[in-house]
Protein backbone atom coordinates (compact mmCIF):
# COMPACT_ATOMS: atom_id res chain seq x y z
CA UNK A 1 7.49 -12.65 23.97
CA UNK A 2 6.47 -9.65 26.38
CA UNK A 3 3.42 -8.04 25.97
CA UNK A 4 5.10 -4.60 24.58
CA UNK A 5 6.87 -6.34 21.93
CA UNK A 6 3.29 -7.74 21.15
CA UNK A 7 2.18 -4.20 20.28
CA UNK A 8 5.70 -3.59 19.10
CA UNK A 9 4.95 -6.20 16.54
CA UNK A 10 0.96 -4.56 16.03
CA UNK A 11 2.38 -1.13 15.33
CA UNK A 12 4.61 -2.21 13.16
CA UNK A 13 2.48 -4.22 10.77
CA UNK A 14 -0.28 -1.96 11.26
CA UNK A 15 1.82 1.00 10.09
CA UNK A 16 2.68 -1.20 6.53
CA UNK A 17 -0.95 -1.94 6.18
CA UNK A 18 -1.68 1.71 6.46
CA UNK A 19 0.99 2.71 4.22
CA UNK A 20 -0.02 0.57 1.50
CA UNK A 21 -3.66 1.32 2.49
CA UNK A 22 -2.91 5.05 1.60
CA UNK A 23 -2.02 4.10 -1.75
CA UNK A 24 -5.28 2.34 -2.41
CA UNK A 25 -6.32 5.91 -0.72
CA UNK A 26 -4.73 7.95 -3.28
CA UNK A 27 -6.10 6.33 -6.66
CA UNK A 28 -9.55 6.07 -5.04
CA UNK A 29 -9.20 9.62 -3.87
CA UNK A 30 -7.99 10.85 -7.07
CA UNK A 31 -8.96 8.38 -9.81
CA UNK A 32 -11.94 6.81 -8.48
CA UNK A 33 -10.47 3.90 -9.11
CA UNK A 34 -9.76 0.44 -6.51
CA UNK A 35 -5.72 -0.57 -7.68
CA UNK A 36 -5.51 -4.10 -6.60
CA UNK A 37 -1.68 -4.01 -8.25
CA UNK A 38 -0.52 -1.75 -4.99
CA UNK A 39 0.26 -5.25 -3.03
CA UNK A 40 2.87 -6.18 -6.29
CA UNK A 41 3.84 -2.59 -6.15
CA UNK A 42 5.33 -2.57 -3.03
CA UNK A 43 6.64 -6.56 -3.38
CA UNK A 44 8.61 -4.85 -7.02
CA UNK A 45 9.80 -2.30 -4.30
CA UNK A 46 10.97 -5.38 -1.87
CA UNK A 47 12.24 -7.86 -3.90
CA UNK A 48 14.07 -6.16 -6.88
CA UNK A 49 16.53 -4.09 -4.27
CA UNK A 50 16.82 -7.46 -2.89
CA UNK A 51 17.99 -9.05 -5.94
CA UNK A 52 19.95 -5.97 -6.63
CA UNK A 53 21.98 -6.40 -3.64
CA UNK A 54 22.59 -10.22 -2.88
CA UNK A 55 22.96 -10.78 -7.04
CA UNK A 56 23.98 -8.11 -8.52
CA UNK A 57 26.49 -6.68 -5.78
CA UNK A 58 24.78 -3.23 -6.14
CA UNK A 59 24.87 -0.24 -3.61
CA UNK A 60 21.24 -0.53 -1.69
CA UNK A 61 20.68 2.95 -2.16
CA UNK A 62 21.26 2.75 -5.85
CA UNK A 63 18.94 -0.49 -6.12
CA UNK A 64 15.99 0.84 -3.66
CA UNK A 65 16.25 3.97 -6.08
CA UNK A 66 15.92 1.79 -9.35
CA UNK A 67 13.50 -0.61 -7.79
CA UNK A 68 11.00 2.17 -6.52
CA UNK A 69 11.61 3.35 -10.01
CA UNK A 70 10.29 0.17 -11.47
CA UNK A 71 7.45 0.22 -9.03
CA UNK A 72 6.26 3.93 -10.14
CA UNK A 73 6.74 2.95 -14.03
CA UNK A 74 4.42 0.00 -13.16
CA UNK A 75 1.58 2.50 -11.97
CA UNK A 76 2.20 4.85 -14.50
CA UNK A 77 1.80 1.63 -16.83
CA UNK A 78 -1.23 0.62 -15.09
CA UNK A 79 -3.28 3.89 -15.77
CA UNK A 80 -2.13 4.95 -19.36
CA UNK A 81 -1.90 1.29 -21.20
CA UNK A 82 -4.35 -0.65 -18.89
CA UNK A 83 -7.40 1.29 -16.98
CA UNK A 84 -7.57 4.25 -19.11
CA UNK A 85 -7.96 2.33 -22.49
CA UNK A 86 -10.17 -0.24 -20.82
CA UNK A 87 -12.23 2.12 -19.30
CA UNK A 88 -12.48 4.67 -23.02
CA UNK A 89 -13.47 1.11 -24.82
CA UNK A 90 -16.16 -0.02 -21.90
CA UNK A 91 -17.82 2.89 -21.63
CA UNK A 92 -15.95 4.19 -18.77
CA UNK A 93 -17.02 0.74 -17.20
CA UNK A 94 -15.28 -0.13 -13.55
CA UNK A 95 -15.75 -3.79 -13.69
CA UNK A 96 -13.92 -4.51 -17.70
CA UNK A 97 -10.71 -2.39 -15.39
CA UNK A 98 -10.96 -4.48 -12.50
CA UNK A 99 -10.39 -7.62 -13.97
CA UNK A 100 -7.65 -5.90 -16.12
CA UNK A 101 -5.69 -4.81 -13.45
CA UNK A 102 -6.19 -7.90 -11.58
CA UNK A 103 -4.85 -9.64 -14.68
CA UNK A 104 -1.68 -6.69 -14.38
CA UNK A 105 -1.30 -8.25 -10.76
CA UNK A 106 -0.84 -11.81 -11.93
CA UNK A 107 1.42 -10.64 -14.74
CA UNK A 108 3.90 -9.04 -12.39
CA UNK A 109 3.70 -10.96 -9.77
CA UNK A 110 5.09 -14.06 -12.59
CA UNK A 111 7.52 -11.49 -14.35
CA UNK A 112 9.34 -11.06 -10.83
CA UNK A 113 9.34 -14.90 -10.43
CA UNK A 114 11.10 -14.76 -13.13
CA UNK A 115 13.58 -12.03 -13.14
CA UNK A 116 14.17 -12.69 -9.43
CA UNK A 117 13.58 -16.06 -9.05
CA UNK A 118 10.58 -17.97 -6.97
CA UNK A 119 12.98 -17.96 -3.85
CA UNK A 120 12.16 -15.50 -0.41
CA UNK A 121 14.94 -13.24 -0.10
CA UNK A 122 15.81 -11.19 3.20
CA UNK A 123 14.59 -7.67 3.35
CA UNK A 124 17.69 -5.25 2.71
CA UNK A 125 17.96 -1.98 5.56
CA UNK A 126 18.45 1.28 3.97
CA UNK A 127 19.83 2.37 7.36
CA UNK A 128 22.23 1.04 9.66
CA UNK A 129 22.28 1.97 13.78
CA UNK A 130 22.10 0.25 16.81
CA UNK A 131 19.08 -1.15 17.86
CA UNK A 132 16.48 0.83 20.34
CA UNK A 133 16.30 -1.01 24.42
CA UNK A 134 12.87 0.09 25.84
CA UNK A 135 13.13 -2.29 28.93
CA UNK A 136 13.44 -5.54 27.45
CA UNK A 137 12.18 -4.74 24.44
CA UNK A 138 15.00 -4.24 21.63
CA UNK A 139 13.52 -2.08 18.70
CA UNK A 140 15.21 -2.99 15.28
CA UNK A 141 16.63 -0.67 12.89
CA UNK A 142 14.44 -1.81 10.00
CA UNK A 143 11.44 -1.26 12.78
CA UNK A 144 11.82 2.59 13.75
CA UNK A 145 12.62 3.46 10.14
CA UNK A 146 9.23 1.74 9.03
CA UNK A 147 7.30 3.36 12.08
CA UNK A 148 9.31 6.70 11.09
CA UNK A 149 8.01 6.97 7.46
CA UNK A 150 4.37 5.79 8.20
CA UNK A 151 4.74 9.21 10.35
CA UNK A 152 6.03 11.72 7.90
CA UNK A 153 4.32 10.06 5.12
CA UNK A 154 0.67 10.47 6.26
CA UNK A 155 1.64 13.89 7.92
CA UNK A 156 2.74 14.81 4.52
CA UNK A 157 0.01 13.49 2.50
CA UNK A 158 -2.82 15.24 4.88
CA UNK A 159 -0.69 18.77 4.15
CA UNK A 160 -0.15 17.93 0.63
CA UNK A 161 -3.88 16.83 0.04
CA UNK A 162 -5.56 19.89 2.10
CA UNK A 163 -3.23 22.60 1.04
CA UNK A 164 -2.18 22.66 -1.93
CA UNK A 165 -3.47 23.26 -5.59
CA UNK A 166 -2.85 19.77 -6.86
CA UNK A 167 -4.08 17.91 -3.91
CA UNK A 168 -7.31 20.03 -4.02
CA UNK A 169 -7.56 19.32 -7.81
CA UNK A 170 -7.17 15.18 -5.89
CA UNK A 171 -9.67 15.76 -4.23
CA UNK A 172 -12.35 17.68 -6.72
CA UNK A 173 -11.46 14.98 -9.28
CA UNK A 174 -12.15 12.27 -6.85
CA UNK A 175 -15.63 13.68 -5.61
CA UNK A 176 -16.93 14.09 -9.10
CA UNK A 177 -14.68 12.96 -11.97
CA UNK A 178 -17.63 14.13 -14.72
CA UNK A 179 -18.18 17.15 -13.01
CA UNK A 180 -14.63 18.20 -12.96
CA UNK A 181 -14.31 17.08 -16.73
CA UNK A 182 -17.11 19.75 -17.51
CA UNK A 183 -15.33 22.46 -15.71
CA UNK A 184 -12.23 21.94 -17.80
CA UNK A 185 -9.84 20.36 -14.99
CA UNK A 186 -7.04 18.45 -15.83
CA UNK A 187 -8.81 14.98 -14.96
CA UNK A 188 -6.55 12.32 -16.71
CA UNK A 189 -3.34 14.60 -15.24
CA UNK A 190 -4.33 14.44 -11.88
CA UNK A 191 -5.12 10.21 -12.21
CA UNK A 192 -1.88 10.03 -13.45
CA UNK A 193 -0.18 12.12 -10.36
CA UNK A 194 -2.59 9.89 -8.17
CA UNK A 195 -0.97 6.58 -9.73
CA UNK A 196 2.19 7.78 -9.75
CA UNK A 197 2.36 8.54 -6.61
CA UNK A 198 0.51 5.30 -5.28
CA UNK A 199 3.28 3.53 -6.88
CA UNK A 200 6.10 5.69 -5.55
CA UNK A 201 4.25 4.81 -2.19
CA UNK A 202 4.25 1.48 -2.62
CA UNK A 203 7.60 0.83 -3.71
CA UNK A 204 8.67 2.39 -0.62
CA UNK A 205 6.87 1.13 2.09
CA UNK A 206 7.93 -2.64 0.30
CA UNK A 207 11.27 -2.03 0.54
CA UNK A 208 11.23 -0.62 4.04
CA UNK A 209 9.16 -3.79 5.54
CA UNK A 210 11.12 -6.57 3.76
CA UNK A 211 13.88 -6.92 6.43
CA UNK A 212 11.07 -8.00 8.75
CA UNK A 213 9.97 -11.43 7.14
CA UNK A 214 11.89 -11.60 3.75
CA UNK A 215 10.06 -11.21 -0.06
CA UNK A 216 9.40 -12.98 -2.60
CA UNK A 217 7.23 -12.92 -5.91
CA UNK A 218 4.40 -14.36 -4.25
CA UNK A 219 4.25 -11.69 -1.28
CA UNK A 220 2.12 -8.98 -3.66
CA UNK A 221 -1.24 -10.66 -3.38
CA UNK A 222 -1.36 -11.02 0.27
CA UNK A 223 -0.16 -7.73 0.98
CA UNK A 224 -2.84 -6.40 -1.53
CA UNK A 225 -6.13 -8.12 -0.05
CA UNK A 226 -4.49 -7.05 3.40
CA UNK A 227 -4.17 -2.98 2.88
CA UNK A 228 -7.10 -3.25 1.12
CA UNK A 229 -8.92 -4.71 3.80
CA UNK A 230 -7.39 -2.28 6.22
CA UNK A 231 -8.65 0.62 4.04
CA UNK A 232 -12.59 -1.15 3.94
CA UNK A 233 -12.02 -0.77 7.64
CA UNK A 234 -10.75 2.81 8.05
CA UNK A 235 -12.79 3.63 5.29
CA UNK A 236 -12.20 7.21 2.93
CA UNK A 237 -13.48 9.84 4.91
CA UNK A 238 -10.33 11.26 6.11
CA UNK A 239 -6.23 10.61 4.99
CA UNK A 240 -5.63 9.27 8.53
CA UNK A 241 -8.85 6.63 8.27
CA UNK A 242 -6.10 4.00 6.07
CA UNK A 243 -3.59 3.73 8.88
CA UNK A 244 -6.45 3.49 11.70
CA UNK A 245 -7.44 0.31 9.33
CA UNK A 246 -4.65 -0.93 9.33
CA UNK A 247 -3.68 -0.15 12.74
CA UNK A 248 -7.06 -2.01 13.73
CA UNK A 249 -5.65 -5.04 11.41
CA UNK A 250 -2.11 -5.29 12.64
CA UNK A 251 -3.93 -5.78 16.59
CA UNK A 252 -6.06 -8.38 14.74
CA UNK A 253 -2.66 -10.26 12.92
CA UNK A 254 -0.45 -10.34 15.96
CA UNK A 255 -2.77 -11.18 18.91
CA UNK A 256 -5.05 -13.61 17.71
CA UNK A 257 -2.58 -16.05 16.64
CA UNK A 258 -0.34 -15.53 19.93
CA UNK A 259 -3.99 -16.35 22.40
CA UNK A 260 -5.27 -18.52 19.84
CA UNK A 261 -2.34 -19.99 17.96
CA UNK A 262 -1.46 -21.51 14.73
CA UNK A 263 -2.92 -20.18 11.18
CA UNK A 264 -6.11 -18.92 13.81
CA UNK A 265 -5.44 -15.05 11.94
CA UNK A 266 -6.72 -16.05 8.93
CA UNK A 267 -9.58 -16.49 10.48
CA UNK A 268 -9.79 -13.52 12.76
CA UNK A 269 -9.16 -11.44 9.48
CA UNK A 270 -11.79 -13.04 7.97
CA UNK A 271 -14.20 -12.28 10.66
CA UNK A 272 -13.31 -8.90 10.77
CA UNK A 273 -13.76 -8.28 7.04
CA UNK A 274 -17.43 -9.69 7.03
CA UNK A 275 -17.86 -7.94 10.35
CA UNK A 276 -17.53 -4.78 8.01
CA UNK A 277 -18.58 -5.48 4.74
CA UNK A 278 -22.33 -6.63 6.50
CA UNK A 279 -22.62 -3.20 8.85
CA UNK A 280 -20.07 -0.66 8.05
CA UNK A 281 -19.26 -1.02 4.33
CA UNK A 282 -18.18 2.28 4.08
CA UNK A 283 -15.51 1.67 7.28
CA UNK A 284 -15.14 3.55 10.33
CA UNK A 285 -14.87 7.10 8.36
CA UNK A 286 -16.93 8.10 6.13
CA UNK A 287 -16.21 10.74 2.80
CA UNK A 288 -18.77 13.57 2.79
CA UNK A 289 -18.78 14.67 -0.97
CA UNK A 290 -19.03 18.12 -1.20
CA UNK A 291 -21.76 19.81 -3.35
C-alpha cells in the first residue's frame, strides 16, 4: 500500500470520526449533555439500509431515508422518554442519565441483532461513478462521497451555529442551561433540535461509511468510544475542534498498525486517550463561556 493511500485511508476515517464527533458536539453544545447512543445511531443508519436492500429488495434511497428516520426517532426517544425524565426525577442529576442512556445503547444495539440479524453486512453506496486515479491511488465512490459530506456538513453546521437564531439559542442554552431557563428561552426545544439533529447526523454519516468495512449490530459501541475520543481530543471550543480529533485519530488508526502491525492500534488509541485525559482534558480547543 503507497504511502498516499495511507493518508487516503487517515482522511477517510478521520472524517467519520469527526462526523460522529460533531454529533457528540451538538448535544453537548446544546443540551449539555455526553450521548454515548451516537455510535448505535449511526450503526441504525448503516445496518437497517443494509437490511433494507439485500432483504427486503428495497430502493437504497428509500431505505437510507427510512433508516436515518429510525436513527432521528431514536434521539428524539433518547431525550423525551430517557434523559429528560431521568434527569426531572434525579434532580437534574448527569450521572442517573448516563447510565440510562448507556443502558439505551445496549438496548439498541440487541434490538438490531435482532431485527437484522448478528451477521456483518456490506455497506450499501448511495451513489454510483467511476472511481477517482490520483497516480496509483484509485479513490472509491463510497470514499469521496464520505470526504464530500464531512465538508459541507461542518461548513454548514459552523454557518448554522454562528448565524442564525436557533443556533445562537444552541449555543446560549449550552453555556448556561439555568441561566437561559430564567430568561424564558425555549431550553427543552432547543435540546430537542440538538438531539434531533445529532441523530439525523448520525444516521448519515453510518450509512455513508458502511461500504468501507461492512456493519453489523455490534459496530455502535466501537464507533461510540471512538468519536467520542476524537471529540476529548479536539475538544469544544470551536465546531471544527471534532473533526481535528478525529482527524488526529484516523493518523493514529491507520499508521500505527501498518509500522507496528497487528491489533498494535488499540494500543496507540489507548495511549493517546490517557495522553489527554492526564494534560489536556479539555482537548486541543478550548470553549470560552461567555458572561
Amino acid at each position: 500500500m503507497g504511502q498516499l493511500q495511507l493518508w487516503l485511508s487517515a482522511l477517510e476515517m478521520g472524517s467519520f470520526f469527526g462526523l460522529l464527533a460533531l454529533a457528540y458536539y451538538l448535544t453537548l453544545v446544546g443540551a449539555g449533555f455526553f450521548n454515548f447512543a451516537i455510535g448505535p445511531y449511526a450503526m441504525v443508519g448503516g445496518l437497517c439500509t443494509s437490511y433494507l436492500v439485500l432483504y427486503e429488495d428495497m430502493n437504497v434511497w428509500a431505505a437510507a431515508v427510512l433508516a436515518v428516520l429510525a436513527a432521528a426517532a431514536l434521539a428524539v426517544f433518547t431525550e423525551l422518554a430517557v434523559v429528560r425524565q431521568v434527569q426531572k426525577r434525579s434532580g437534574r442529576g448527569e450521572l442517573p442519565a448516563l447510565v440510562a442512556v448507556a443502558a439505551i445503547m445496549f438496548a439498541v444495539q440487541q434490538l438490531a441483532g435482532y431485527l437484522f440479524g448478528y451477521t456483518t453486512l456490506p455497506g450499501q453506496a448511495l451513489f454510483t461513478f467511476d472511481p477517482v486515479t490520483v497516480g496509483d491511488t484509485v479513490i472509491q465512490p463510497s470514499t469521496v462521497v464520505l470526504l464530500a459530506f464531512t465538508v459541507v456538513a461542518f461548513a454548514a453546521a459552523a454557518v448554522w451555529i454562528r448565524y442564525t437564531r436557533t443556533g445562537r439559542l444552541l449555543r446560549a442554552v449550552g453555556d448556561s442551561t439555568h441561566a437561559a431557563t430564567l430568561l424564558g428561552l425555549p431550553v427543552n426545544r432547543v435540546r430537542l433540535i440538538a438531539f434531533l439533529l445529532s441523530g439525523l447526523l448520525a444516521g448519515v454519516t453510518g450509512l455513508l461509511f458502511a461500504p468501507k468495512a461492512g456493519v453489523s449490530s455490534l459496530s455502535g459501541l466501537a464507533w461510540a468510544l471512538s468519536s467520542f475520543l476524537a471529540m476529548v481530543i479536539g475538544g469544544t471550543g470551536s465546531v471544527w475542534a471534532p473533526l481535528v480529533g478525529g482527524l488526529l485519530l484516523g493518523l493514529v488508526e491507520v499508521f500505527v498498525p501498518y509500522y507496528f502491525g497487528g491489533q498494535s492500534h488499540v494500543y496507540g488509541l489507548l495511549l493517546v486517550a490517557l495522553l489527554f485525559f492526564a494534560f489536556k482534558p479539555s482537548g486541543l480547543f478550548v470553549r470560552r463561556i461567555r458572561t
